[in-house]
N, C-alpha and C. Protein backbone atom coordinates (compact mmCIF):
# COMPACT_ATOMS: atom_id res chain seq x y z
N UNK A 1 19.32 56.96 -55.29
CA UNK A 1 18.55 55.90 -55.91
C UNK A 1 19.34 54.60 -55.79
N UNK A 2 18.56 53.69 -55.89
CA UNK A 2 19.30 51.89 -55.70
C UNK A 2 18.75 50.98 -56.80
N UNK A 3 19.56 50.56 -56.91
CA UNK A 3 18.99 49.33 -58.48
C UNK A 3 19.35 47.90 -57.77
N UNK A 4 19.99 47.91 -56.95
CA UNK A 4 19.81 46.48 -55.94
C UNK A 4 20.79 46.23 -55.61
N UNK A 5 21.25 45.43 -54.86
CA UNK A 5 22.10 44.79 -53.99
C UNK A 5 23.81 45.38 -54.36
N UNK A 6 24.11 45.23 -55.96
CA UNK A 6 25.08 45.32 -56.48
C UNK A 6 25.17 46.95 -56.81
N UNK A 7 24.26 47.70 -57.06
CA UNK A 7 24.42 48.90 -57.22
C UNK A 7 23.58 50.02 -56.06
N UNK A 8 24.38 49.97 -54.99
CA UNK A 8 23.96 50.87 -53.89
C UNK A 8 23.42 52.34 -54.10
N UNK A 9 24.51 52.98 -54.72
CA UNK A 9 24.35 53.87 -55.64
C UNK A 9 24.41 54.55 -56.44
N UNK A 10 23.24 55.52 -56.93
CA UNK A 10 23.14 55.85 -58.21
C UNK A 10 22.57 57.13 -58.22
N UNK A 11 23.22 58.30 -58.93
CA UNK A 11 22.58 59.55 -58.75
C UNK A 11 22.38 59.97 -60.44
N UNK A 12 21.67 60.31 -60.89
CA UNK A 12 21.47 60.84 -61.98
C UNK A 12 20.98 62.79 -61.72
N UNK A 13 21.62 63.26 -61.86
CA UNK A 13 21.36 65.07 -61.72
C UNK A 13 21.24 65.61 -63.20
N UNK A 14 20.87 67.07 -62.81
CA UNK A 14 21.11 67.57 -63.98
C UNK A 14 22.34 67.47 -65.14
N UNK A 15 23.14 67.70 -64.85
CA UNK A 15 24.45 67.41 -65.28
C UNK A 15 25.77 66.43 -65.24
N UNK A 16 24.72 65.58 -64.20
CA UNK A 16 25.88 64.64 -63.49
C UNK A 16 25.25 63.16 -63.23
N UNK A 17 26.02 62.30 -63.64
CA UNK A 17 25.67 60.78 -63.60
C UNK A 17 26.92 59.95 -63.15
N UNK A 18 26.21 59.56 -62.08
CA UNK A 18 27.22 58.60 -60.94
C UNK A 18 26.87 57.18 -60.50
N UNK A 19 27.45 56.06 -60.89
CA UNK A 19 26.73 55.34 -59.93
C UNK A 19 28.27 54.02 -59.41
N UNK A 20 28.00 53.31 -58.37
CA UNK A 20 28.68 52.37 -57.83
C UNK A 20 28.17 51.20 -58.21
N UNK A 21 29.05 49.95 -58.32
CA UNK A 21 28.84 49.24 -58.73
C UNK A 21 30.12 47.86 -57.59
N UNK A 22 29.33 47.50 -56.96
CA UNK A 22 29.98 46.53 -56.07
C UNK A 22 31.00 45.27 -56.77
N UNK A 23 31.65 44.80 -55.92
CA UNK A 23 32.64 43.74 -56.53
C UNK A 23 31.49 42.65 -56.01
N UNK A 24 30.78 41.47 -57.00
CA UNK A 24 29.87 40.65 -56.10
C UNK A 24 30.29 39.55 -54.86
N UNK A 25 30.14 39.45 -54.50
CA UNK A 25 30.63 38.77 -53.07
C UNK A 25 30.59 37.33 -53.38
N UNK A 26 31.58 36.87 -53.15
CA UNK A 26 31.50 34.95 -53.15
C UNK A 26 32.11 34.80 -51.69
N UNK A 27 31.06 34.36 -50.86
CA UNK A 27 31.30 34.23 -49.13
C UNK A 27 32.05 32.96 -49.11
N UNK A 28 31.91 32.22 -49.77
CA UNK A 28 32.79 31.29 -50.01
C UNK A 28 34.37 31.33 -49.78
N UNK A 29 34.56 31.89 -51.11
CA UNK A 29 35.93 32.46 -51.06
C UNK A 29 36.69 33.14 -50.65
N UNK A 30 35.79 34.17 -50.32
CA UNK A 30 35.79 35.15 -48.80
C UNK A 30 36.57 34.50 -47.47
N UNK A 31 35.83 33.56 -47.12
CA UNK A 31 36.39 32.95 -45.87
C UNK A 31 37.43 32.53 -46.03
N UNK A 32 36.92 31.88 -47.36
CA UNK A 32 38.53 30.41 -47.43
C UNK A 32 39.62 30.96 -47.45
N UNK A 33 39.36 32.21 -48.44
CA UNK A 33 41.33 32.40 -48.97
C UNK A 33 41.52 34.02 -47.73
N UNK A 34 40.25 34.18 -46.92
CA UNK A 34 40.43 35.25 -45.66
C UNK A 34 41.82 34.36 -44.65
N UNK A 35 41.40 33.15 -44.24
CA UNK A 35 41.78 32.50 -42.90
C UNK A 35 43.02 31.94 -43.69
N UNK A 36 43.25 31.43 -45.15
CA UNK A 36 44.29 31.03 -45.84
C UNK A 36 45.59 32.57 -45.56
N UNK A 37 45.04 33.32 -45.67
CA UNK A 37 45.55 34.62 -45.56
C UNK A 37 46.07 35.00 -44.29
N UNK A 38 44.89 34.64 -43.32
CA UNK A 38 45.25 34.33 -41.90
C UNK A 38 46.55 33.91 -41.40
N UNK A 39 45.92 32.95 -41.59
CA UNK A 39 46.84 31.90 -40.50
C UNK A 39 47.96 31.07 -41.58
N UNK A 40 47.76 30.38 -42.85
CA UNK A 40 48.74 29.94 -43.63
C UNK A 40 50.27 31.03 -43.95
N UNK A 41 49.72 32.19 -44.57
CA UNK A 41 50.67 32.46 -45.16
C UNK A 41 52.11 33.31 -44.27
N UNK A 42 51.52 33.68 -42.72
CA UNK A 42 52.65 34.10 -41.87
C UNK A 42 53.44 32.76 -41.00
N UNK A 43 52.36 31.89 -41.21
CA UNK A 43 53.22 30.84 -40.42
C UNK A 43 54.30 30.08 -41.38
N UNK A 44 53.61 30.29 -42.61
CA UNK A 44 54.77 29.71 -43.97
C UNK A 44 56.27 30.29 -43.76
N UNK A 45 55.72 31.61 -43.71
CA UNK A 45 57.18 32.74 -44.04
C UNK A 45 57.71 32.76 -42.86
N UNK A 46 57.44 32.32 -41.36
CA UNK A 46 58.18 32.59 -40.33
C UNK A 46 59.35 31.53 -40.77
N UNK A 47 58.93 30.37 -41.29
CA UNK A 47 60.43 29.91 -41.49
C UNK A 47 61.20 29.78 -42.73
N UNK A 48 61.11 31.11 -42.94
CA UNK A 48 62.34 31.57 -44.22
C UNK A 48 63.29 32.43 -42.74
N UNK A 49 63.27 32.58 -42.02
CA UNK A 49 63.70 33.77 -41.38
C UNK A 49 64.87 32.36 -40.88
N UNK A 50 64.75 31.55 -40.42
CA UNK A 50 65.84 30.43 -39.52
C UNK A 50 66.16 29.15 -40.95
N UNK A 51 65.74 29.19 -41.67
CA UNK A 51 66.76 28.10 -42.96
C UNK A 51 67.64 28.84 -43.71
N UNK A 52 69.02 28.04 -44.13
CA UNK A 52 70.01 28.63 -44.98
C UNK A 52 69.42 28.98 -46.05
N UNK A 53 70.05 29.88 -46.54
CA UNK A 53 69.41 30.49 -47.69
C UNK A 53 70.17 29.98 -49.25
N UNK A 54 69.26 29.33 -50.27
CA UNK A 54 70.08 29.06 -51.17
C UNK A 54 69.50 29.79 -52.23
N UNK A 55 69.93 29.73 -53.63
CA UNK A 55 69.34 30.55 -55.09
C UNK A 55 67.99 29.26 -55.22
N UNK A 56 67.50 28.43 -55.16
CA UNK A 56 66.80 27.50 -55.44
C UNK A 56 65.34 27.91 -54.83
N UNK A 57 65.53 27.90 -53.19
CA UNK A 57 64.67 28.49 -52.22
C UNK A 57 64.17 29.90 -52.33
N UNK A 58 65.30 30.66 -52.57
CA UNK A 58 65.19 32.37 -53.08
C UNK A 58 63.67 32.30 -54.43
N UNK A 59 64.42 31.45 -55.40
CA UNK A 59 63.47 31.00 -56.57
C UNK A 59 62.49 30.62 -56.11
N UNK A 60 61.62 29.62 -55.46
CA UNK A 60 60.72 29.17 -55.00
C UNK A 60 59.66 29.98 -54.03
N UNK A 61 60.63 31.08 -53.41
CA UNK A 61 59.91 31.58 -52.26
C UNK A 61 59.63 33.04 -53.34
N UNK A 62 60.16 33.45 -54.01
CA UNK A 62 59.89 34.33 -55.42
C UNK A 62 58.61 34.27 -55.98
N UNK A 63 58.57 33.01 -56.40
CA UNK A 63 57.10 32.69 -56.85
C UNK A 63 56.50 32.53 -55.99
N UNK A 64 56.33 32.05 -55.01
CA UNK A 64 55.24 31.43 -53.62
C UNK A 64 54.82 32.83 -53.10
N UNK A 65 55.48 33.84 -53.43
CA UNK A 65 55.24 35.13 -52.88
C UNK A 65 54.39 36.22 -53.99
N UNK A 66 54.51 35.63 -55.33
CA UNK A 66 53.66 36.20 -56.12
C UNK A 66 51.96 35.69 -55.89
N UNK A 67 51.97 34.03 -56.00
CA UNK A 67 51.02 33.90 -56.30
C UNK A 67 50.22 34.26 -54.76
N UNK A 68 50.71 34.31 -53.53
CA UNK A 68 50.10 34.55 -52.37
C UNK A 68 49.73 36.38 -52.87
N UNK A 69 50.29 36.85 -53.24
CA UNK A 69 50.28 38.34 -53.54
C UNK A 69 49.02 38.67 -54.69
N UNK A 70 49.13 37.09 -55.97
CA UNK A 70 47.97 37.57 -56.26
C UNK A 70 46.41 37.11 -55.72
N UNK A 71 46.72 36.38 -54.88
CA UNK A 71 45.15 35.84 -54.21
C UNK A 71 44.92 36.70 -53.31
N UNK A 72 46.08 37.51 -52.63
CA UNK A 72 45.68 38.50 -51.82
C UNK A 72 44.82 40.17 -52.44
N UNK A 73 45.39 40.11 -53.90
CA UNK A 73 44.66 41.38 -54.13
C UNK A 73 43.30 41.00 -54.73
N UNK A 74 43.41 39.67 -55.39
CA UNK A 74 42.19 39.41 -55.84
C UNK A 74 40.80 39.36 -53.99
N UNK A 75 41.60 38.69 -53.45
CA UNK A 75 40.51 39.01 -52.27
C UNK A 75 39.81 40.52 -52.01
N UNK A 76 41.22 41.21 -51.78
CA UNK A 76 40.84 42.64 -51.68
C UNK A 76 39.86 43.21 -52.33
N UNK A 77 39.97 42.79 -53.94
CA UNK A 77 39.42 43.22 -54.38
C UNK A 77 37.53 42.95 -54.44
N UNK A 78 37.48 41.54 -54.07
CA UNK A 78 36.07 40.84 -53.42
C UNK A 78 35.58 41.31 -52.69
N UNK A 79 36.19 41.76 -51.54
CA UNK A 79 35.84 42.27 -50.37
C UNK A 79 35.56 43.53 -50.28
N UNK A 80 36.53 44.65 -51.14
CA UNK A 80 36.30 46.21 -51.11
C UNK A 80 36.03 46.85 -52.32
N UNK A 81 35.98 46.10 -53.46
CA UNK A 81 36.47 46.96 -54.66
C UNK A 81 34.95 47.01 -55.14
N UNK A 82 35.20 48.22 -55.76
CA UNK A 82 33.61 48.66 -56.55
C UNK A 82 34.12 49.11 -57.95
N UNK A 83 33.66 49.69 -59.09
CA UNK A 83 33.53 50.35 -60.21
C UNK A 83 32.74 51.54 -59.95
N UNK A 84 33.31 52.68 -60.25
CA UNK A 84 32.61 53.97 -59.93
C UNK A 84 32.54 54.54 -61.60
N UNK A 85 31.34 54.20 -62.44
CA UNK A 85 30.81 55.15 -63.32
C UNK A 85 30.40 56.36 -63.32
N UNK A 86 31.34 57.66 -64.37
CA UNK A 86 30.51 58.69 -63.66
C UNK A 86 30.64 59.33 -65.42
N UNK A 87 29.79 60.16 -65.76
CA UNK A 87 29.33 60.75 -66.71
C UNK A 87 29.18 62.71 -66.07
N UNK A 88 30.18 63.39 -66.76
CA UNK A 88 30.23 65.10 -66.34
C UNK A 88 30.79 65.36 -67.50
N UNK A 89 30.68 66.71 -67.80
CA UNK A 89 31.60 67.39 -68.80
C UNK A 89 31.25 66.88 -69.97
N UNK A 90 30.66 65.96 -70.66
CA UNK A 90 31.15 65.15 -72.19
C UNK A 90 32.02 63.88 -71.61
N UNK A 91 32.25 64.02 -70.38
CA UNK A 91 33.22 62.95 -70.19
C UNK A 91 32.87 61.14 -69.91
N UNK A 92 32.91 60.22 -69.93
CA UNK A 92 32.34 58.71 -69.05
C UNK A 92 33.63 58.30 -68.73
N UNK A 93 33.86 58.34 -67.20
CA UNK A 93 34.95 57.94 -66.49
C UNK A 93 34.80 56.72 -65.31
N UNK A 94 35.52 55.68 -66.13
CA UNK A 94 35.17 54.47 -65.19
C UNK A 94 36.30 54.21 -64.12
N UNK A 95 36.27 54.23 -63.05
CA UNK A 95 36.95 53.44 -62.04
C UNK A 95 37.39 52.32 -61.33
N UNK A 96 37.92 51.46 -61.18
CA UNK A 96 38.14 50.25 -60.33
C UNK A 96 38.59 50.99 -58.75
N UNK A 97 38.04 51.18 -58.17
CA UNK A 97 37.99 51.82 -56.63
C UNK A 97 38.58 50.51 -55.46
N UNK A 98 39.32 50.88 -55.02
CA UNK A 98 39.43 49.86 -53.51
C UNK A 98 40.50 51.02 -52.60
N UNK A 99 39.68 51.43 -51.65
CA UNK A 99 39.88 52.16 -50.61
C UNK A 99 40.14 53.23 -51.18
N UNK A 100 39.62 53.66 -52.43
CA UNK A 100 39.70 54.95 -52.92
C UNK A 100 41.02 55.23 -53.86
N UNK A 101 41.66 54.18 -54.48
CA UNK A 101 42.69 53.97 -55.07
C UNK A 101 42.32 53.06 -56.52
N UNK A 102 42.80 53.99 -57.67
CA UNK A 102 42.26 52.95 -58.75
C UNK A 102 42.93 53.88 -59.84
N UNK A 103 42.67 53.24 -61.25
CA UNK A 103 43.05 54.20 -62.11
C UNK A 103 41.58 54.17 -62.86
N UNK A 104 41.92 55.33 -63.56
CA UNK A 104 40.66 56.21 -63.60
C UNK A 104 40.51 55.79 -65.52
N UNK A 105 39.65 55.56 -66.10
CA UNK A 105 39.80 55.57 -67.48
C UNK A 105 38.76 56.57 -67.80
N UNK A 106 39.00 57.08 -69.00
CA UNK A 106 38.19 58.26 -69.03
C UNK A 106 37.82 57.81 -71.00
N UNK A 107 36.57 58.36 -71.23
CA UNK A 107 36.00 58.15 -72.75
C UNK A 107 35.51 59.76 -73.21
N UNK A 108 35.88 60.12 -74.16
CA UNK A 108 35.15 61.46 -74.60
C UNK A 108 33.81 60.62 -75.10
N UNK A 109 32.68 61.89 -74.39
CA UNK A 109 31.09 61.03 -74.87
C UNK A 109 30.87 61.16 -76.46
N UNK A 110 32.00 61.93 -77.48
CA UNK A 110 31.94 62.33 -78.74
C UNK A 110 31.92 60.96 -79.57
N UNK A 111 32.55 60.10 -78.90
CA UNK A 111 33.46 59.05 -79.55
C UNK A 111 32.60 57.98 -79.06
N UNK A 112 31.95 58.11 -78.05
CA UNK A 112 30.80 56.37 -77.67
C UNK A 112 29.67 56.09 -78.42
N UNK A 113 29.52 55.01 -78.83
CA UNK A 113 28.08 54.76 -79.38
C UNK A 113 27.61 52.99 -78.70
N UNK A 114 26.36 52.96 -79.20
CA UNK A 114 25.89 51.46 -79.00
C UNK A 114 26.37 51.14 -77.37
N UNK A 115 25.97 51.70 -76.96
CA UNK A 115 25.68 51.54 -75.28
C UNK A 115 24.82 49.94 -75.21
N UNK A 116 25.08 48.97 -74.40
CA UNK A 116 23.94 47.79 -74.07
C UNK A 116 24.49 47.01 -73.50
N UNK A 117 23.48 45.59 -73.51
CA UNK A 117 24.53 44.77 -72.51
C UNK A 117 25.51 43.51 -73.42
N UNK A 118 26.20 42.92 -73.08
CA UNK A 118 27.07 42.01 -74.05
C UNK A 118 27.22 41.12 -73.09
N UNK A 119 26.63 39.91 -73.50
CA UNK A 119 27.21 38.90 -72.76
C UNK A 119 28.42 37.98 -73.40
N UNK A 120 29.32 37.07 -71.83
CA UNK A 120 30.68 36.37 -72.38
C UNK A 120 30.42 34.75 -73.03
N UNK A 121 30.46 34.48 -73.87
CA UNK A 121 29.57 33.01 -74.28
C UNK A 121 31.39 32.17 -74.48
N UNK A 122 32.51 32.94 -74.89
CA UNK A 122 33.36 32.25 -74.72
C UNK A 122 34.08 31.86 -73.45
N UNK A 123 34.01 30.60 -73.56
CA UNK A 123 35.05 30.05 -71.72
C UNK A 123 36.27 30.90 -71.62
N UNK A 124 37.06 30.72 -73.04
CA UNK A 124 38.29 31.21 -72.37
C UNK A 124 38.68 33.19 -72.42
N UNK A 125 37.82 33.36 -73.06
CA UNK A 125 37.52 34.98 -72.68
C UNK A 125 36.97 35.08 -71.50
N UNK A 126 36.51 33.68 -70.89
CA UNK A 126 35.60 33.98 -69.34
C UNK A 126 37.11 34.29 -68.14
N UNK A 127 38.00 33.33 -68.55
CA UNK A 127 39.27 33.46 -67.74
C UNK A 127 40.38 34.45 -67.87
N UNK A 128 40.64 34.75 -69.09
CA UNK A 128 41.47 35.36 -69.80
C UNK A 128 40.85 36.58 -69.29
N UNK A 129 40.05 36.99 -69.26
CA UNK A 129 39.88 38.33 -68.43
C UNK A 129 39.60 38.84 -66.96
N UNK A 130 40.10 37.39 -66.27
CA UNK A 130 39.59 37.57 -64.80
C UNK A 130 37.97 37.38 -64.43
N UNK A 131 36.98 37.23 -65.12
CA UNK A 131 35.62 37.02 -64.81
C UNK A 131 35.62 36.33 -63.42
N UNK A 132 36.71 35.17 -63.57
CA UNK A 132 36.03 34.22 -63.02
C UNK A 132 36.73 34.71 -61.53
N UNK A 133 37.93 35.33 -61.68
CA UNK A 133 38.16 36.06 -59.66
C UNK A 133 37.52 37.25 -59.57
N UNK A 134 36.52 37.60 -60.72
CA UNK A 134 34.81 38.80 -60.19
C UNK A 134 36.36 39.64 -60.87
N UNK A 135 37.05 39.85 -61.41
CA UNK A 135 37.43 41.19 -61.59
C UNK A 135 37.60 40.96 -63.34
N UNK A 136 38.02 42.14 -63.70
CA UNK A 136 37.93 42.30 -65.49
C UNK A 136 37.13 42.91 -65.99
N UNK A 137 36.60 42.31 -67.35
CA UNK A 137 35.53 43.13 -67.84
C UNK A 137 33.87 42.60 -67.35
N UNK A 138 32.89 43.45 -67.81
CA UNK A 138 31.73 43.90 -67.44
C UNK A 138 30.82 43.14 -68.67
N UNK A 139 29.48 43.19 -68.33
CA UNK A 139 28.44 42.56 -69.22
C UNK A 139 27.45 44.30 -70.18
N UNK A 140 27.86 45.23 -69.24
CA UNK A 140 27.66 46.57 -70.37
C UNK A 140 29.13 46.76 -71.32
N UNK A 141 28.57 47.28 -72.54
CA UNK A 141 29.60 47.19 -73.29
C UNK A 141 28.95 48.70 -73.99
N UNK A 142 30.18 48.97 -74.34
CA UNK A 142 30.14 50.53 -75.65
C UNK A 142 31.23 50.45 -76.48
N UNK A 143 31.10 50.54 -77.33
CA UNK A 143 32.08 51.07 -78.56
C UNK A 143 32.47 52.81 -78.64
N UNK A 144 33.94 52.45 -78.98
CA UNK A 144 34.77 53.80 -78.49
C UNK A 144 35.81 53.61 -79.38
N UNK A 145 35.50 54.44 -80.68
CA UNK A 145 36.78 54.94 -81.60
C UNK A 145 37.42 53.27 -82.16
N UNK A 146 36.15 52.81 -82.53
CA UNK A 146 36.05 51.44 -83.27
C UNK A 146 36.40 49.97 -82.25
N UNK A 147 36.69 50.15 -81.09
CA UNK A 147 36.73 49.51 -80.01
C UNK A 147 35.33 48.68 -78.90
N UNK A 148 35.58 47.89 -78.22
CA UNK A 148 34.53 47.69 -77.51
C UNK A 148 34.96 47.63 -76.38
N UNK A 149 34.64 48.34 -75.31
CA UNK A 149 34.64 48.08 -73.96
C UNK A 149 33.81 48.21 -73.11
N UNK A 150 33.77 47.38 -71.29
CA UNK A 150 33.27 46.76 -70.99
C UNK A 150 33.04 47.15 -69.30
N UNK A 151 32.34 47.38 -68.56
CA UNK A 151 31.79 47.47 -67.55
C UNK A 151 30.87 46.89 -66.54
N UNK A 152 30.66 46.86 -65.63
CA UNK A 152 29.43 45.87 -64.79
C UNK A 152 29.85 44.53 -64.68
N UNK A 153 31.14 44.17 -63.73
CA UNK A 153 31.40 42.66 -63.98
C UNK A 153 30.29 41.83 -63.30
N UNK A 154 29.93 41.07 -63.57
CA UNK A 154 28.65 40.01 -62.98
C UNK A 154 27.57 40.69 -62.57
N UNK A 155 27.16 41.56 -63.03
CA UNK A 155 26.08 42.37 -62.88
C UNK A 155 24.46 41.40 -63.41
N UNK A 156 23.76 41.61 -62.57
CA UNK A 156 22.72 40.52 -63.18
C UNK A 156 21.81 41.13 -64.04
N UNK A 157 20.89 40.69 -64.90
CA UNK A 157 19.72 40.54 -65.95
C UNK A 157 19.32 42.15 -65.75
N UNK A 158 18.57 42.39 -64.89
CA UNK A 158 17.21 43.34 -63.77
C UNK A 158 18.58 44.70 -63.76
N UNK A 159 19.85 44.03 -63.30
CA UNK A 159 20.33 45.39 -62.62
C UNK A 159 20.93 46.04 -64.56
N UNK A 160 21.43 45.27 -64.71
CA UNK A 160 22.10 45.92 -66.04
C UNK A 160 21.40 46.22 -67.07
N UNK A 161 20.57 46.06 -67.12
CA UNK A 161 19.08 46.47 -68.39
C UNK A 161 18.85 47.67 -67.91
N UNK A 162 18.93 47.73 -66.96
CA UNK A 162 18.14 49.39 -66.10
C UNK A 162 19.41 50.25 -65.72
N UNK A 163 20.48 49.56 -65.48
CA UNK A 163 21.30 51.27 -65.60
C UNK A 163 21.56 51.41 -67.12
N UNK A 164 21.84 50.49 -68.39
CA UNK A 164 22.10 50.83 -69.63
C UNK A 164 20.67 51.79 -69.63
N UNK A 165 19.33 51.38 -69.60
CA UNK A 165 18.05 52.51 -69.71
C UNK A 165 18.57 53.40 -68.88
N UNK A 166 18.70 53.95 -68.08
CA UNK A 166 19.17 55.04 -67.12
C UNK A 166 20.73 55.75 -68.19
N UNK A 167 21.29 54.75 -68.25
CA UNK A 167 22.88 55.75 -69.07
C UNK A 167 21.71 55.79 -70.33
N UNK A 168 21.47 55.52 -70.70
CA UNK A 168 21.15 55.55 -72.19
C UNK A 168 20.92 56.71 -72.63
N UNK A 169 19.49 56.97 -71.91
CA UNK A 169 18.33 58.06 -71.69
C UNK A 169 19.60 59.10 -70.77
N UNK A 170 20.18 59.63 -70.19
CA UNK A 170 21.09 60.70 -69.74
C UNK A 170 21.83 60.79 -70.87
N UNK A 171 22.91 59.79 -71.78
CA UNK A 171 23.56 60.29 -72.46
C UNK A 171 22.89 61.09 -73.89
N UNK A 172 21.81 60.25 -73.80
CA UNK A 172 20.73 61.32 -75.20
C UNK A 172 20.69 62.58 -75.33
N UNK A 173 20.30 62.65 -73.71
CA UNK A 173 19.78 63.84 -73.40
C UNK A 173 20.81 65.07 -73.29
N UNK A 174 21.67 64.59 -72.57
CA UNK A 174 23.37 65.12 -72.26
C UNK A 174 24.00 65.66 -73.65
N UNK A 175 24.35 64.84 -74.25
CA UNK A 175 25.20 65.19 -75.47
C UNK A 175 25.45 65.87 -76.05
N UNK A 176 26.30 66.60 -76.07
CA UNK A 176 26.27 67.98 -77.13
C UNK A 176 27.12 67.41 -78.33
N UNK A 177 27.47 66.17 -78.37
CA UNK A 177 28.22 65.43 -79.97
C UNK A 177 27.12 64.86 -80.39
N UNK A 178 27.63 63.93 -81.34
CA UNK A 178 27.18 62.42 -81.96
C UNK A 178 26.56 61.04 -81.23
N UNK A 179 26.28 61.53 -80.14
CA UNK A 179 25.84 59.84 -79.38
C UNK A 179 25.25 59.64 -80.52
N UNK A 180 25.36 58.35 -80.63
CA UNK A 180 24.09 57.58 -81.25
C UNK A 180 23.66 55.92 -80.69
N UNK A 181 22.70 55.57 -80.39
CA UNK A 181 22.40 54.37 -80.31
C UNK A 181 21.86 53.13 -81.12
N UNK A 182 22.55 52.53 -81.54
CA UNK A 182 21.90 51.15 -82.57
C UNK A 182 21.72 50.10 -82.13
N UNK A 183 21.65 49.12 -82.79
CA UNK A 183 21.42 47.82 -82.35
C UNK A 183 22.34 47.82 -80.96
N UNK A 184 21.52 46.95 -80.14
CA UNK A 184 22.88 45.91 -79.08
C UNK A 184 23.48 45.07 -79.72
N UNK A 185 24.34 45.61 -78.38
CA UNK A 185 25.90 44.60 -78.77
C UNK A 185 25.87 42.85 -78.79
């Protein structure tokens, strides 16, 4: 099954609920910090290899090497990374996936309630969590053992109304605890 562009796919089975959830694409940024990646950052470093080396430069090229390191994973992550939701066992296990490498968070379904969507209305919760390089938290939200957390980063209106109806309706049905659903978040 497909819910659109951002969610390729989606299997709901008897026992088993899976779906992908794309990193959204900014072609923009794509290119820019692709060819920045390119062509800037090896021609930078070819000349650390022929200047004296001092503690100042060491310092400088320290940092110049982080922040290239983090625009590089944030790309990666634009370009390859998905969220793999999957619901088995009692279990909801979310993923950050890029080339099949991620850490895995896992929720007992005993402990979730108030499944829906949550939107970010604060700016600096918009940054503070990465929103704005597409990675962080999500616009679905659940509460977990008095907590709130968060899934579907930039997921739009259409797509995230309909997999929360899709998780919703499986976890009802699924449950052998306490789900319960109340108000949205």
């Amino acid at each position: 099954m497909n819910l659109g562009d951002r969610i390729p796919y989606l299997y709901v089975g008897e026992d088993y609920f899976e779906c992908h959830i794309t990193a959204k694409k900014n072609l923009l940024f794509i290119i820019f910090v692709g060819l920045l990646l390119l062509v800037k950052l090896p021609v930078t470093h070819i000349g650390f290899l022929f200047q004296a080396v001092s503690i100042i430069y060491i310092f400088w090229f320290v940092i110049y090497a982080l922040l290239w390191s983090f625009l590089a994973i944030i790309w990666i992550w634009n370009v390859f990374g998905k969220e793999i939701v999957k619901v088995e066992e009692d279990i909801l296990s979310i993923k950050h996936n890029v080339f099949g490498l991620g850490k895995i968070k896992i929720y007992p379904l005993k402990d979730i309630s108030n499944i829906g969507i949550s939107e970010f209305h604060n700016i600096t919760m918009w940054f503070s969590n990465f929103i704005f390089w597409n990675m962080g938290s999500g616009v679905i939200a659940f509460d977990y053992k008095g907590e709130t957390y968060r899934f579907g980063m930039k997921l739009g209106e259409r797509e995230s109304s309909e997999l929360v109806k899709i998780l919703k309706k499986y976890l009802e049905q699924h449950s052998t605890h306490n789900y319960h659903s109340s108000t949205p978040l």
